[in-house]
Protein backbone atom coordinates (compact mmCIF):
# COMPACT_ATOMS: atom_id res chain seq x y z
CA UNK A 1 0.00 0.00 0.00
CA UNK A 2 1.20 3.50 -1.22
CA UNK A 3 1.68 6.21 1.71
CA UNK A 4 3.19 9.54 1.26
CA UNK A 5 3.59 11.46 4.32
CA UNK A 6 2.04 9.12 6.16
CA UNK A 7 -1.35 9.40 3.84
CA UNK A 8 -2.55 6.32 2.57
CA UNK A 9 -3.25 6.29 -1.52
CA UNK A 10 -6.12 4.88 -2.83
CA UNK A 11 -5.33 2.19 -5.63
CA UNK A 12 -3.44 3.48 -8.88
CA UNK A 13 -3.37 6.88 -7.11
CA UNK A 14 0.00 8.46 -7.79
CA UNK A 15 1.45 11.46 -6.34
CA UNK A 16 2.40 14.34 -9.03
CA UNK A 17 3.67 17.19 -6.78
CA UNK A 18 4.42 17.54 -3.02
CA UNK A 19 5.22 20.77 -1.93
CA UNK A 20 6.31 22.21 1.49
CA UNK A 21 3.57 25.22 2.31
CA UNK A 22 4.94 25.93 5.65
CA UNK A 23 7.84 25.69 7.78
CA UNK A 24 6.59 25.80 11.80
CA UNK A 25 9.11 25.77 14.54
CA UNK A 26 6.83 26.47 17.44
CA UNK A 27 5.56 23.96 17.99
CA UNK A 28 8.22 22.33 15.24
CA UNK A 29 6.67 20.65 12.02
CA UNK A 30 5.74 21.27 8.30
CA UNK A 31 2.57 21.91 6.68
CA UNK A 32 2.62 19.87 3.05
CA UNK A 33 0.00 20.22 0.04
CA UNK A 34 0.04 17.21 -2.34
CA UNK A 35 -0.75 17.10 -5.39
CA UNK A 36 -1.77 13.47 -6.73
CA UNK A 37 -4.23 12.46 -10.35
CA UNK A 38 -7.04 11.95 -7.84
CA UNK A 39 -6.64 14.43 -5.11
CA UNK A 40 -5.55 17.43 -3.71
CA UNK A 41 -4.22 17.04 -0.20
CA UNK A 42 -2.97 19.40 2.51
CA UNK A 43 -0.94 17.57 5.50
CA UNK A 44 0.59 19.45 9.04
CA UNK A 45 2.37 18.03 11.56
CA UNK A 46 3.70 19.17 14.89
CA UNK A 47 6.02 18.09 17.59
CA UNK A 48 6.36 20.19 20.66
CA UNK A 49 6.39 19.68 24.62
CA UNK A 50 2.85 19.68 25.12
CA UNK A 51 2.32 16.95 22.30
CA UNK A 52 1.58 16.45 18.96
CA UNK A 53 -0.68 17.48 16.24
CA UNK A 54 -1.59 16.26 12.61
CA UNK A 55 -4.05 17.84 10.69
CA UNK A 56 -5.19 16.21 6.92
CA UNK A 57 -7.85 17.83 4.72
CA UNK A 58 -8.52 16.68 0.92
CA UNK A 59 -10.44 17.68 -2.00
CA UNK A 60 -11.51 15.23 -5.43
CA UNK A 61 -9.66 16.82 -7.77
CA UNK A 62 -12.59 16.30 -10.60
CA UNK A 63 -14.83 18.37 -8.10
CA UNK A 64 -12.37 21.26 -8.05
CA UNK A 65 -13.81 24.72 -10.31
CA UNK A 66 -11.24 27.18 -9.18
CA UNK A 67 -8.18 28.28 -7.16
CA UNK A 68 -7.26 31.47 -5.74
CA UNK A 69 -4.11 31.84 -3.93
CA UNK A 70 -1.82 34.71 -2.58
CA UNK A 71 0.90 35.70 -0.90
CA UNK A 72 1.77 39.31 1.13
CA UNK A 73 4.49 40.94 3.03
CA UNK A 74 3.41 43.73 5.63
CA UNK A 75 6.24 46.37 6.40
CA UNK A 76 6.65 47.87 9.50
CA UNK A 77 6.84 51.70 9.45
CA UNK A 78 7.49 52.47 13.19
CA UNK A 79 10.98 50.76 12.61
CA UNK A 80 11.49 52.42 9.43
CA UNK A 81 10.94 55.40 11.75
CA UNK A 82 13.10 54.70 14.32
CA UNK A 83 15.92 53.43 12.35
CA UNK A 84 15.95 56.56 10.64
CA UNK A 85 16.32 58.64 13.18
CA UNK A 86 18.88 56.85 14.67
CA UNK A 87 20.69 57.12 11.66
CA UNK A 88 20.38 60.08 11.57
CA UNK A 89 21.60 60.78 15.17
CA UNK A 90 24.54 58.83 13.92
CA UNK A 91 25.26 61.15 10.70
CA UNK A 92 24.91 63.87 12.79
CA UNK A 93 27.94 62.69 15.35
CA UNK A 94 29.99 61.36 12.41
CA UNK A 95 30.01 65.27 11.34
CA UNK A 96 31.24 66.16 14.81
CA UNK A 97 34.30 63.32 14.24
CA UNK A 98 32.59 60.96 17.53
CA UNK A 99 33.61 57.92 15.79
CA UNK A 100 32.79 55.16 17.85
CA UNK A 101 29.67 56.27 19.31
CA UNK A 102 28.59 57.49 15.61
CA UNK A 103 29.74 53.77 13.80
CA UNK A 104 27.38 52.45 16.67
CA UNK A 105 23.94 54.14 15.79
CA UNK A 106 24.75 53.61 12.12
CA UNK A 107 24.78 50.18 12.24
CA UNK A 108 21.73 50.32 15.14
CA UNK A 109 19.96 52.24 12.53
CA UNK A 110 21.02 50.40 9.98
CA UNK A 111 19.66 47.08 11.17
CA UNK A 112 16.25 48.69 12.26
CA UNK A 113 15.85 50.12 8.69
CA UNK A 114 16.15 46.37 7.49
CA UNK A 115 14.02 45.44 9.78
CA UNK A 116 11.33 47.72 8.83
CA UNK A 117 12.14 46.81 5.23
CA UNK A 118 11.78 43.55 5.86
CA UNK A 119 8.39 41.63 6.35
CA UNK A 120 7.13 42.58 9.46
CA UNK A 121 4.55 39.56 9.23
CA UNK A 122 3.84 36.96 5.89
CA UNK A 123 0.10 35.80 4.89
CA UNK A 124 -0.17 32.92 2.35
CA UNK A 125 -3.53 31.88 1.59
CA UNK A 126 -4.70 29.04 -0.41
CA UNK A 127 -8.61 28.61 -1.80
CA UNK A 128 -9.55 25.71 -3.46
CA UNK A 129 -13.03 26.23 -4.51
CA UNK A 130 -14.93 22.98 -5.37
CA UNK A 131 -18.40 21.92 -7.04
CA UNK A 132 -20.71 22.12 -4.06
CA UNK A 133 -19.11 24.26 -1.52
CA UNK A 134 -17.84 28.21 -2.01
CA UNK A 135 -14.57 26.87 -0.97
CA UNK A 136 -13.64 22.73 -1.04
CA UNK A 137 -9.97 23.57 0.81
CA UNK A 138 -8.77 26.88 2.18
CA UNK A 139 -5.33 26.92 3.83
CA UNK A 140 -3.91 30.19 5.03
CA UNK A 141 -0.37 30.84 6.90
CA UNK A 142 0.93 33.62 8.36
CA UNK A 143 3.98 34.02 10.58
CA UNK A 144 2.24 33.56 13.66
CA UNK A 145 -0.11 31.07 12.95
CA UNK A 146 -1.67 28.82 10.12
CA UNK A 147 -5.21 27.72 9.25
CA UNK A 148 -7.04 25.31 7.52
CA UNK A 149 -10.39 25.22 6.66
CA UNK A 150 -12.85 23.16 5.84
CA UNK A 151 -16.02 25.77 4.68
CA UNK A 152 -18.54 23.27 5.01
CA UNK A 153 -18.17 22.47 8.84
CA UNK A 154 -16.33 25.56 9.38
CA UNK A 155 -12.95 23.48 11.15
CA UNK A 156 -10.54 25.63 12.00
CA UNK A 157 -7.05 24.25 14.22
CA UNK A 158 -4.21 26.83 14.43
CA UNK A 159 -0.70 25.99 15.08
CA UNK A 160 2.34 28.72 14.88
CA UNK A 161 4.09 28.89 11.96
CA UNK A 162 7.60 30.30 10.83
CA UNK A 163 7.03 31.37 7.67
CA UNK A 164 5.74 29.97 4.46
CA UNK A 165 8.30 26.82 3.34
CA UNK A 166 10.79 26.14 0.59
CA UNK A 167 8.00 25.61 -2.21
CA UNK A 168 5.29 28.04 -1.11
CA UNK A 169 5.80 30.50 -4.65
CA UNK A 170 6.29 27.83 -6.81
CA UNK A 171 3.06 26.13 -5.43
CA UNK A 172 0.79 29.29 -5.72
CA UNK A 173 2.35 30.30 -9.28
CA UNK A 174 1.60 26.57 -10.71
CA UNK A 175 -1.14 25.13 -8.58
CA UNK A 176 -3.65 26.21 -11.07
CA UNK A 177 -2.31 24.88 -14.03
CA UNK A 178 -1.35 21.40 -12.62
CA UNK A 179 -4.94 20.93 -11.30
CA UNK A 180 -6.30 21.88 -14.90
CA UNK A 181 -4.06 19.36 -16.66
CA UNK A 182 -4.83 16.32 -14.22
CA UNK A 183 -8.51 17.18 -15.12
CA UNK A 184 -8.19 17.66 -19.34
CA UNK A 185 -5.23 15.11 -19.50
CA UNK A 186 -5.88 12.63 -16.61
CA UNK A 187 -2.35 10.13 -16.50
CA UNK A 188 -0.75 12.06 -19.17
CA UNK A 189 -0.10 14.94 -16.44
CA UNK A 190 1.72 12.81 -14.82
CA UNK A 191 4.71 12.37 -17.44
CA UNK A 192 3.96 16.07 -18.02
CA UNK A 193 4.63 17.53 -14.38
CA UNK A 194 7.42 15.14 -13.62
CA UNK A 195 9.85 16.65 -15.76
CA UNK A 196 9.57 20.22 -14.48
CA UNK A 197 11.86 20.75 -11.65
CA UNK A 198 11.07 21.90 -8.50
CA UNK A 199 12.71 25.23 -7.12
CA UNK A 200 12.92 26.51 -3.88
CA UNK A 201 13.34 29.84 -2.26
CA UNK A 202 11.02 33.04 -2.85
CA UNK A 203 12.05 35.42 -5.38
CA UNK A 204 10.53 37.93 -2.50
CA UNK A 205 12.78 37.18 -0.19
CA UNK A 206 16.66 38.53 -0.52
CA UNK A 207 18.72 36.63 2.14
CA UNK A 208 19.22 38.33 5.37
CA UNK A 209 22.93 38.79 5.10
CA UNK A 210 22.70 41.02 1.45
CA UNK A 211 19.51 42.74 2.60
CA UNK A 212 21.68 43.99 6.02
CA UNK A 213 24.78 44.32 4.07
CA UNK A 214 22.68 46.76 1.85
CA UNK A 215 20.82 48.72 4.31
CA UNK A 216 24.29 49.58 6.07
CA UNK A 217 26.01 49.84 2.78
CA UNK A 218 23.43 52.59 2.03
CA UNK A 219 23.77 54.30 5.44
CA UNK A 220 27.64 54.26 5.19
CA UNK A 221 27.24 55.75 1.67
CA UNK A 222 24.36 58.40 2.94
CA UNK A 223 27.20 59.16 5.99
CA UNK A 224 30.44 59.89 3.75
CA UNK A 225 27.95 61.98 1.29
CA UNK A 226 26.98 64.11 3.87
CA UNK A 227 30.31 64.35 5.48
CA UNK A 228 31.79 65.59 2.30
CA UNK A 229 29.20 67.90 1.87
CA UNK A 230 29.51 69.46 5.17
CA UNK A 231 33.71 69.51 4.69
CA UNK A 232 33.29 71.43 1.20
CA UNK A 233 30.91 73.87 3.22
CA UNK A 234 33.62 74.22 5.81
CA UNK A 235 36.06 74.87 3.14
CA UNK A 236 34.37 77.58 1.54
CA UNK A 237 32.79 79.18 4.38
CA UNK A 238 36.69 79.63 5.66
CA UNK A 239 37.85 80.58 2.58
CA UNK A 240 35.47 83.86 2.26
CA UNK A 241 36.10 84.22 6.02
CA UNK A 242 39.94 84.50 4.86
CA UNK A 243 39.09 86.90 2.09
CA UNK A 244 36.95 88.94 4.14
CA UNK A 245 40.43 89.18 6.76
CA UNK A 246 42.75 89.69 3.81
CA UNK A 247 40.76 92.54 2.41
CA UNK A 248 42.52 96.25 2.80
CA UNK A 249 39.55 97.94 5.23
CA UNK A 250 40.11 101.47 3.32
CA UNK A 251 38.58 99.90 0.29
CA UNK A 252 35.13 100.33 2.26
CA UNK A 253 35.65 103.90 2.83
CA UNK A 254 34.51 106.45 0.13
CA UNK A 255 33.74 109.86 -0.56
CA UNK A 256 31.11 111.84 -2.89
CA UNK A 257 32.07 114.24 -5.76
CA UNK A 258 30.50 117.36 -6.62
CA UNK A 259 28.01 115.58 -9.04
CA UNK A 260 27.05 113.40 -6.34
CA UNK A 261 28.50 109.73 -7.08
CA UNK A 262 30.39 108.08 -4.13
CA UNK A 263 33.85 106.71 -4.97
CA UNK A 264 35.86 105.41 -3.17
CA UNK A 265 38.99 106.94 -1.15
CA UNK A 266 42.33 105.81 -3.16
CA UNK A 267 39.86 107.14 -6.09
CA UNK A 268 41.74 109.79 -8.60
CA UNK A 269 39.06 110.36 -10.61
CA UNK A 270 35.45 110.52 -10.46
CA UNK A 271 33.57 107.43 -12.11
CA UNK A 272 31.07 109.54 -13.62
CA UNK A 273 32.05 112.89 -14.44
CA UNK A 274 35.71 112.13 -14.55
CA UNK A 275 36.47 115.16 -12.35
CA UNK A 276 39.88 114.64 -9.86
CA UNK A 277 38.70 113.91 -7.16
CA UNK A 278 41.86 115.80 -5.19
């Protein structure tokens, strides 16, 4: 008897595409949906102090009339916020040559800037909608928790999750047109689907190292900008100062001529009427 992840298959029931929806660490487990030329299945499991958990809803897959699936990344703004600020704070004292202190809130603000850049919480959501029912599966997971439904009794069991897993893209971008084949095709799907690989990683998600080498790449960058800026500033503000110094103080003075234009006192003549002015 054929068993994939611990599922029993029904007779010449072969599986076409497994792919991990969710990676859970508290309580630690995966969440699986299976893809087989009867069925569409979605499998958790979880293993934590308390105990253990297993959760296993299916739909016919000749029952199944649509699929609607999604993924979304929420930002958080209040660290965007912060991090700014303390970046800021840390420009500021870079300026004023505090070194240590200033390298410090750059990198604090730094890491709170990819923190607000980065996901501040992830929603998948899977709906399978079948014959009879407005919806024959719905899974959802989020980064605190995952769902799944059954509409018709309205079963919900919620266990925390991670993050969506290794497959969770590939699943929502191709989910659609693997169910449609099984249905027109039938068997043939099978030699179809088996050929095209299966990828892993989200195209959303740069890894954490280049996403904080970035943010404080960008901040280091913003920093020596400004500090140059505020140097050539410097530089020319001292420079006029200099001229201003350097600058013989009877060349302010003047007198008037007889016509009535001022000129000044080293004058000969008068710029206007040309008269000597001594």
């Amino acid at each position: 008897m054929n068993m994939v992840r611990g599922i029993t298959l029904a007779e010449n029931e072969i599986v076409i595409r497994e792919y991990e929806a969710s990676a859970l660490y508290v309580p630690k487990g995966e969440g699986y949906v299976i893809v087989t030329n009867r069925r569409v299945i979605f499998t958790g499991n979880s293993e934590s102090v308390a105990g253990t958990g297993l959760i296993i809803r299916d739909a016919k897959i000749d029952t199944i009339t649509g699929v609607m699936a999604g993924l979304v990344r929420h930002r958080s703004f209040k660290m965007l916020i912060f991090g700014a600020i303390i970046g800021l704070l840390g420009l500021i004292m870079t300026m004023n040559n505090s070194t240590l202190i200033s390298w410090i809130l750059l990198i604090i603000g730094s890491i709170m800037v990819y923190f607000g850049l980065k996901s501040k919480g992830v929603l998948m959501h899977i709906n399978i909608f079948g014959a009879q029912s407005s919806s024959a599966l719905s899974v959802a997971v989020e980064a605190s928790t995952l769902f799944s439904r059954v509409t018709n009794n309205q079963a919900l069991m919620t266990i925390t999750a991670a993050a969506p897993g290794r497959h969770t893209e590939q699943m929502l971008r191709e989910l659609g047109a693997l169910i449609q084949d099984v249905q027109v095709m039938g068997d043939m799907a099978i030699e179809k689907w088996k050929d095209i690989p299966m990828t892993e990683g989200s195209i959303l998600t740069i890894p954490v190292s280049e996403q904080l080498s970035s943010s404080l790449n960008t901040v280091i960058q913003t920093a020596n900008k400004v500090k140059e800026t505020t140097v050539t500033a410097s530089r020319n503000l001292q420079q006029q100062m200099n001229k201003t110094e350097d600058k013989d103080p009877s060349d302010s003075l003047t007198n008037q001529c007889k016509c009535g234009t001022a000129y000044g006192i080293n004058a000969v003549f008068c710029p206007e009427c040309g008269a000597k002015t001594s």
